[in-house]
PDB file of N, CA and C in Angstrom:
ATOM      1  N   UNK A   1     211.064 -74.305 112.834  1.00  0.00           N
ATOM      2  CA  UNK A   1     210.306 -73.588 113.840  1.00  0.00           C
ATOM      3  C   UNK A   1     208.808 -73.573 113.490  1.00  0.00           C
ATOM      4  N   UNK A   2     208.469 -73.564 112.018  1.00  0.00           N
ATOM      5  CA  UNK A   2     206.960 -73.613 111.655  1.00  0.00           C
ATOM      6  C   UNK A   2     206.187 -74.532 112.194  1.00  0.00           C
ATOM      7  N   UNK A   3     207.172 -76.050 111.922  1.00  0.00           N
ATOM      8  CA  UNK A   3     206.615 -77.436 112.278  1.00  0.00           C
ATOM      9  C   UNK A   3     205.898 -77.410 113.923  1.00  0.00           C
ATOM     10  N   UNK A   4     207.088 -76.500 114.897  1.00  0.00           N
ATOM     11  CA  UNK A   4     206.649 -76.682 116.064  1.00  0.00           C
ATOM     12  C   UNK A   4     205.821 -76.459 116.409  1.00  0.00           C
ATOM     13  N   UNK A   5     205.739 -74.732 115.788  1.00  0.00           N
ATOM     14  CA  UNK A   5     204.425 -73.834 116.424  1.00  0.00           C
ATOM     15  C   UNK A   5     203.053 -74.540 116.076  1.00  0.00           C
ATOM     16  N   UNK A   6     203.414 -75.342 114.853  1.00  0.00           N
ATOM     17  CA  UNK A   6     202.153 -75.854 114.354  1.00  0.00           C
ATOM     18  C   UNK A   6     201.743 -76.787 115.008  1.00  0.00           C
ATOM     19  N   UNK A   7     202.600 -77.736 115.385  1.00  0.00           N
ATOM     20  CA  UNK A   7     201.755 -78.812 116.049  1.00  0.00           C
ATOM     21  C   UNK A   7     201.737 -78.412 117.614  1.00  0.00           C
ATOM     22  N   UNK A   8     202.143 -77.353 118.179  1.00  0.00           N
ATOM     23  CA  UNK A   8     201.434 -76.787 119.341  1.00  0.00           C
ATOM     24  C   UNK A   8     200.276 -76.697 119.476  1.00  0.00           C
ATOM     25  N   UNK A   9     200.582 -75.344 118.253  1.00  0.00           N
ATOM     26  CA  UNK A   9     198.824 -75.137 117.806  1.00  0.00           C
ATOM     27  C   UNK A   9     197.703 -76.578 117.464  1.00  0.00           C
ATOM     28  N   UNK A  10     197.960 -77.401 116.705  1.00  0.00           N
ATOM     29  CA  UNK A  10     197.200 -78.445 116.515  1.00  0.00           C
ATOM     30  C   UNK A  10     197.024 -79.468 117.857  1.00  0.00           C
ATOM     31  N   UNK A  11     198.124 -79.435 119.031  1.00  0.00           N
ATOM     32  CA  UNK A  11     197.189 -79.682 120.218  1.00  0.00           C
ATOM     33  C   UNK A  11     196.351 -78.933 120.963  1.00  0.00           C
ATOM     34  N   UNK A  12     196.841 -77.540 120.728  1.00  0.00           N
ATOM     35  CA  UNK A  12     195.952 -76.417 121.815  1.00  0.00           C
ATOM     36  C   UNK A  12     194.428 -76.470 121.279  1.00  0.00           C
ATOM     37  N   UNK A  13     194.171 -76.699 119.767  1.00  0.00           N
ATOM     38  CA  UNK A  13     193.284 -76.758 119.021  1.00  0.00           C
ATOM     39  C   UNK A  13     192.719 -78.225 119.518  1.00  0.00           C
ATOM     40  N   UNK A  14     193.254 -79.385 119.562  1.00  0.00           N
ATOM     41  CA  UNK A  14     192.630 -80.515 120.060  1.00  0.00           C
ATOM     42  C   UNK A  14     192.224 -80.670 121.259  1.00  0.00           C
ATOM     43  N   UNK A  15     192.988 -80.441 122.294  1.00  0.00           N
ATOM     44  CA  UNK A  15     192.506 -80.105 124.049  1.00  0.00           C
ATOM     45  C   UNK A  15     191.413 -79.474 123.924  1.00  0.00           C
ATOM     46  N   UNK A  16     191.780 -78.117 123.361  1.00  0.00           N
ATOM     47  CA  UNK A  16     190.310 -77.059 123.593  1.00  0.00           C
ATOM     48  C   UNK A  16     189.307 -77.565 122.752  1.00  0.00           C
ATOM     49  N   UNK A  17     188.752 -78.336 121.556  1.00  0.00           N
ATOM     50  CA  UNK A  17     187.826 -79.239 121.591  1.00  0.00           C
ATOM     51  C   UNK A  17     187.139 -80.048 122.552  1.00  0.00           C
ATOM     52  N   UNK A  18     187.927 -80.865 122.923  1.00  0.00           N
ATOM     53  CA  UNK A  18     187.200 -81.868 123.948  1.00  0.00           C
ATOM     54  C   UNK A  18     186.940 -81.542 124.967  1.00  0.00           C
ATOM     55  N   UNK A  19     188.017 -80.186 125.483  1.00  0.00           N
ATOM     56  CA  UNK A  19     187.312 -79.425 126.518  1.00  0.00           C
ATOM     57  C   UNK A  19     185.554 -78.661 126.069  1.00  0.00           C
ATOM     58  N   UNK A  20     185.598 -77.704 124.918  1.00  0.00           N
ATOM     59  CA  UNK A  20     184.751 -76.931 124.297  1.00  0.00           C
ATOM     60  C   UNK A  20     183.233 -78.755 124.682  1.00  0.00           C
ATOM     61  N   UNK A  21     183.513 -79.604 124.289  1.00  0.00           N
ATOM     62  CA  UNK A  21     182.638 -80.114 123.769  1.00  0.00           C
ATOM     63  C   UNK A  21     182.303 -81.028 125.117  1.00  0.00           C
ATOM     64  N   UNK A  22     182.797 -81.472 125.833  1.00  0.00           N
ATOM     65  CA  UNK A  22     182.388 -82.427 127.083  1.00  0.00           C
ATOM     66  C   UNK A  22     183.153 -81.726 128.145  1.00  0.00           C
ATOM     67  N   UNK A  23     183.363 -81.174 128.719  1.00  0.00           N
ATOM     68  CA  UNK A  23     183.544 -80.529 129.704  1.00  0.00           C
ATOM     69  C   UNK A  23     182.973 -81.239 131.026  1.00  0.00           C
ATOM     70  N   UNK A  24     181.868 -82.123 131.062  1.00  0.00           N
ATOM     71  CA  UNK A  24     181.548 -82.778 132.021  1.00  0.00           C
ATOM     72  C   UNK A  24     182.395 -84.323 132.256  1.00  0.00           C
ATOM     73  N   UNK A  25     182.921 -84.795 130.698  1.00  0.00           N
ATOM     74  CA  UNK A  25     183.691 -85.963 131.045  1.00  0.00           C
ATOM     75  C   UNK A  25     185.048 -85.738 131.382  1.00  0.00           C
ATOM     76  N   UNK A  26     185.350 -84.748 131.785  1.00  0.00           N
ATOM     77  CA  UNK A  26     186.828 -84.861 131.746  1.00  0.00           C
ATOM     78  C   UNK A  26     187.429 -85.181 133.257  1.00  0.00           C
ATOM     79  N   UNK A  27     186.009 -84.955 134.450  1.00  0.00           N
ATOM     80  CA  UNK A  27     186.673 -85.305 135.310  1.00  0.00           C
ATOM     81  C   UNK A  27     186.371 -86.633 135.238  1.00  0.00           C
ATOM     82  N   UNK A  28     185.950 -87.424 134.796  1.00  0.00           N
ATOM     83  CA  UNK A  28     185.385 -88.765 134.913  1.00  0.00           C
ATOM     84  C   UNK A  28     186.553 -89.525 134.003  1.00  0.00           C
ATOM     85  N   UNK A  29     186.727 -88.511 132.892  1.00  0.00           N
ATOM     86  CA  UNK A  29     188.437 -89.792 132.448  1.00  0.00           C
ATOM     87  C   UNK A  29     189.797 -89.503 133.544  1.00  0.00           C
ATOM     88  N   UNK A  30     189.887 -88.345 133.958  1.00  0.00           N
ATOM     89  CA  UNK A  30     191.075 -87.839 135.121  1.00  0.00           C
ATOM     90  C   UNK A  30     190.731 -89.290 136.252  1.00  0.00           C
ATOM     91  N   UNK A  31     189.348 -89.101 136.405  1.00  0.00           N
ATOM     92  CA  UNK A  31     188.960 -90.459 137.567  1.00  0.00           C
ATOM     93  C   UNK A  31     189.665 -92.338 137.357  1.00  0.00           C
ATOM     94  N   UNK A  32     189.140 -92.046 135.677  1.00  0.00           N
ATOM     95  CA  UNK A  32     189.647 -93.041 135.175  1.00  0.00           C
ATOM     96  C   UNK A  32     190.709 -93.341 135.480  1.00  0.00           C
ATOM     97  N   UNK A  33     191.854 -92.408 134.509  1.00  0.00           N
ATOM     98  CA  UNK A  33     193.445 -92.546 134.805  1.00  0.00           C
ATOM     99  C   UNK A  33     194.502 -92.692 136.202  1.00  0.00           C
ATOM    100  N   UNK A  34     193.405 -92.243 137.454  1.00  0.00           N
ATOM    101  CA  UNK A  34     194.228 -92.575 138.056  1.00  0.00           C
ATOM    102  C   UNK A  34     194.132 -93.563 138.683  1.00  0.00           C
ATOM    103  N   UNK A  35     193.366 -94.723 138.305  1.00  0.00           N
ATOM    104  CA  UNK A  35     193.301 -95.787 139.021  1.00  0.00           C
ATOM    105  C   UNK A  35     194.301 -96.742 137.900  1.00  0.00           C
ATOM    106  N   UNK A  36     194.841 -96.190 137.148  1.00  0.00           N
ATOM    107  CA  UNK A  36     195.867 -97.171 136.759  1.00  0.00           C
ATOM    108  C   UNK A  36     197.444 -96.773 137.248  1.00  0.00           C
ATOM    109  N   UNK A  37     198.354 -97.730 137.110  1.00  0.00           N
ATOM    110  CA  UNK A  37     199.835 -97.810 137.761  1.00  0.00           C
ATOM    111  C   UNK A  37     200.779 -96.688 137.057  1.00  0.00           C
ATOM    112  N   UNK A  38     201.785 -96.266 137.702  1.00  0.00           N
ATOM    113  CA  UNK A  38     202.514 -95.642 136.959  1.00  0.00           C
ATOM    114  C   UNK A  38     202.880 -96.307 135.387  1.00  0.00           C
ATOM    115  N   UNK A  39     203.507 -97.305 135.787  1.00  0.00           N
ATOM    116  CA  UNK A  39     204.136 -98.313 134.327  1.00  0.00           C
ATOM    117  C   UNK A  39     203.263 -98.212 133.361  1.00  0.00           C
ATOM    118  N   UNK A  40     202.048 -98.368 134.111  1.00  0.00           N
ATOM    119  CA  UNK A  40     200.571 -98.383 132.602  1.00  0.00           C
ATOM    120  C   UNK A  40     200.050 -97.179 132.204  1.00  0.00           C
ATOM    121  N   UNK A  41     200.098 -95.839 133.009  1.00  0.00           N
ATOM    122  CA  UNK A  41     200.174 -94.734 132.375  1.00  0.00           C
ATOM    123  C   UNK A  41     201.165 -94.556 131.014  1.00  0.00           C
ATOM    124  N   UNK A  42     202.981 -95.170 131.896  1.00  0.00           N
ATOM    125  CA  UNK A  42     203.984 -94.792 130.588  1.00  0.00           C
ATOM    126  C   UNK A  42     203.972 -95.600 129.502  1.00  0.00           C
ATOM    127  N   UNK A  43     203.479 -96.619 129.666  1.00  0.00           N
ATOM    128  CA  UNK A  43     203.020 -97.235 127.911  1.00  0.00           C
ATOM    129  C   UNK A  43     202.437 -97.116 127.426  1.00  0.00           C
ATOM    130  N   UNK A  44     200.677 -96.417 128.042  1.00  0.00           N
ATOM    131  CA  UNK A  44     200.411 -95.760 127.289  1.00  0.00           C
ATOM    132  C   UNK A  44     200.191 -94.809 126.626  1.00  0.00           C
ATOM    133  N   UNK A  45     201.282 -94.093 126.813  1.00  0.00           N
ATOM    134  CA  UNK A  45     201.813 -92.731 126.687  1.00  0.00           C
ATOM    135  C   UNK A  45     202.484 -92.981 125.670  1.00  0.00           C
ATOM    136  N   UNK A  46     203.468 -93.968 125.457  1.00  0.00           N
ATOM    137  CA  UNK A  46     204.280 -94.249 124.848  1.00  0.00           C
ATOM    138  C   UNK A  46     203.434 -95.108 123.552  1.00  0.00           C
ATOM    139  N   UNK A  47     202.704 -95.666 123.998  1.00  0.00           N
ATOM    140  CA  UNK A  47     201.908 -95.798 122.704  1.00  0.00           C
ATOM    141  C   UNK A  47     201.754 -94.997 121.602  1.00  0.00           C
ATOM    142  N   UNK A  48     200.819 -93.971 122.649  1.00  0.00           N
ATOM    143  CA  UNK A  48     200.062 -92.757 121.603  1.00  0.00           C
ATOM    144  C   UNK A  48     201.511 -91.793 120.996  1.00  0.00           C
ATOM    145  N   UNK A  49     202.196 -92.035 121.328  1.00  0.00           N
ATOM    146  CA  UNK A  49     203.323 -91.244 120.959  1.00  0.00           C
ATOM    147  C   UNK A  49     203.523 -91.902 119.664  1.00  0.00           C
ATOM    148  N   UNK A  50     204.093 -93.052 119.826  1.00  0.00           N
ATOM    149  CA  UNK A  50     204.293 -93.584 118.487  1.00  0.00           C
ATOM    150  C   UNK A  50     203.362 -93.780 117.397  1.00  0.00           C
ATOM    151  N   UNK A  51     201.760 -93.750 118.022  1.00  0.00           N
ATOM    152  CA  UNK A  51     200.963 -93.718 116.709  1.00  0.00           C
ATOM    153  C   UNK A  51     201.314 -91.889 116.202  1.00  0.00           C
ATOM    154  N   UNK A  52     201.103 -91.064 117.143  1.00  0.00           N
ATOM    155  CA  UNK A  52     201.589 -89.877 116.649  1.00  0.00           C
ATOM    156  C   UNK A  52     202.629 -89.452 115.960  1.00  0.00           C
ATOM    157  N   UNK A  53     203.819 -89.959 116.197  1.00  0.00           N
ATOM    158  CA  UNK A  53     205.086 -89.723 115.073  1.00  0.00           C
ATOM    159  C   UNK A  53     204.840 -90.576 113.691  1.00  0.00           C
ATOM    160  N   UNK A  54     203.552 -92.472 113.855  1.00  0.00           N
ATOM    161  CA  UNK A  54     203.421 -92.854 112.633  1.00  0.00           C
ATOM    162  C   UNK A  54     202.737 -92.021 112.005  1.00  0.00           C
ATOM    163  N   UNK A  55     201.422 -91.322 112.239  1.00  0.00           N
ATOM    164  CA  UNK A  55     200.585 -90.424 111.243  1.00  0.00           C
ATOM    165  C   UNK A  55     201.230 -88.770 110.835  1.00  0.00           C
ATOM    166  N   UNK A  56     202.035 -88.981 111.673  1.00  0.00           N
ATOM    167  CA  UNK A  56     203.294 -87.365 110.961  1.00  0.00           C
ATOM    168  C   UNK A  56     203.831 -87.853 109.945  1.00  0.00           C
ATOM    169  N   UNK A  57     204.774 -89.071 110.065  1.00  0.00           N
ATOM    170  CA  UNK A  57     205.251 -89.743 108.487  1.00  0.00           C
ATOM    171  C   UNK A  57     204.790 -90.223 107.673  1.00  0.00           C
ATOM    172  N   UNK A  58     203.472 -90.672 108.118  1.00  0.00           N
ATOM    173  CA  UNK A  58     202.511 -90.985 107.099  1.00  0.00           C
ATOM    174  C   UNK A  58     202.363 -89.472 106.572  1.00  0.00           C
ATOM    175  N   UNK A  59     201.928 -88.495 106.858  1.00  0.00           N
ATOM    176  CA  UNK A  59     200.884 -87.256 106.542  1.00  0.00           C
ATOM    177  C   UNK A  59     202.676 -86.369 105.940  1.00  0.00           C
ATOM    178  N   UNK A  60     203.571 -87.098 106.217  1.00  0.00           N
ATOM    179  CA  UNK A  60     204.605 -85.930 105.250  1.00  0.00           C
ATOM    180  C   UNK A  60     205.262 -84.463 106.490  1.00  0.00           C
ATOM    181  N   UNK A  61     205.116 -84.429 107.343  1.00  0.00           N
ATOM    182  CA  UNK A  61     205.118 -83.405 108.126  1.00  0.00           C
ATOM    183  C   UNK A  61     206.336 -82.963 108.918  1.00  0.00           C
TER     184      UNK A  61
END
C-alpha cells in the first residue's frame, strides 16, 4: 500500500510541476495530442509505460 500512495503522490507531484511551471503550454500540447490517431495515442502510452515500469526496476521500487 506504501508503494501506491507513493507513486500517486510522485505523479500528483509531477503534473502539479508542469502545471506550477508552464501553465501556458499545456493547452498547446492538449492541441498537439489531438491531432494524432487513436492507435498513436495507445503506443504512446504504452511506451511511456514501459519506460516507467523500466526505471522502477531499475531504481529497486
Amino acid at each position: 500500500m506504501d508503494k501506491i500512495l507513493f507513486a500517486l503522490g510522485s505523479v500528483a507531484v509531477f503534473e502539479g510541476f508542469f502545471l506550477a511551471i508552464a501553465p501556458g503550454r499545456i493547452p498547446k500540447v492538449l492541441e498537439m495530442l489531438s491531432k494524432f490517431s487513436n492507435s498513436e495515442l495507445s503506443r504512446f502510452g504504452l511506451i511511456i509505460m514501459a519506460v516507467g515500469v523500466a526505471i522502477l526496476m531499475v531504481s529497486g521500487v
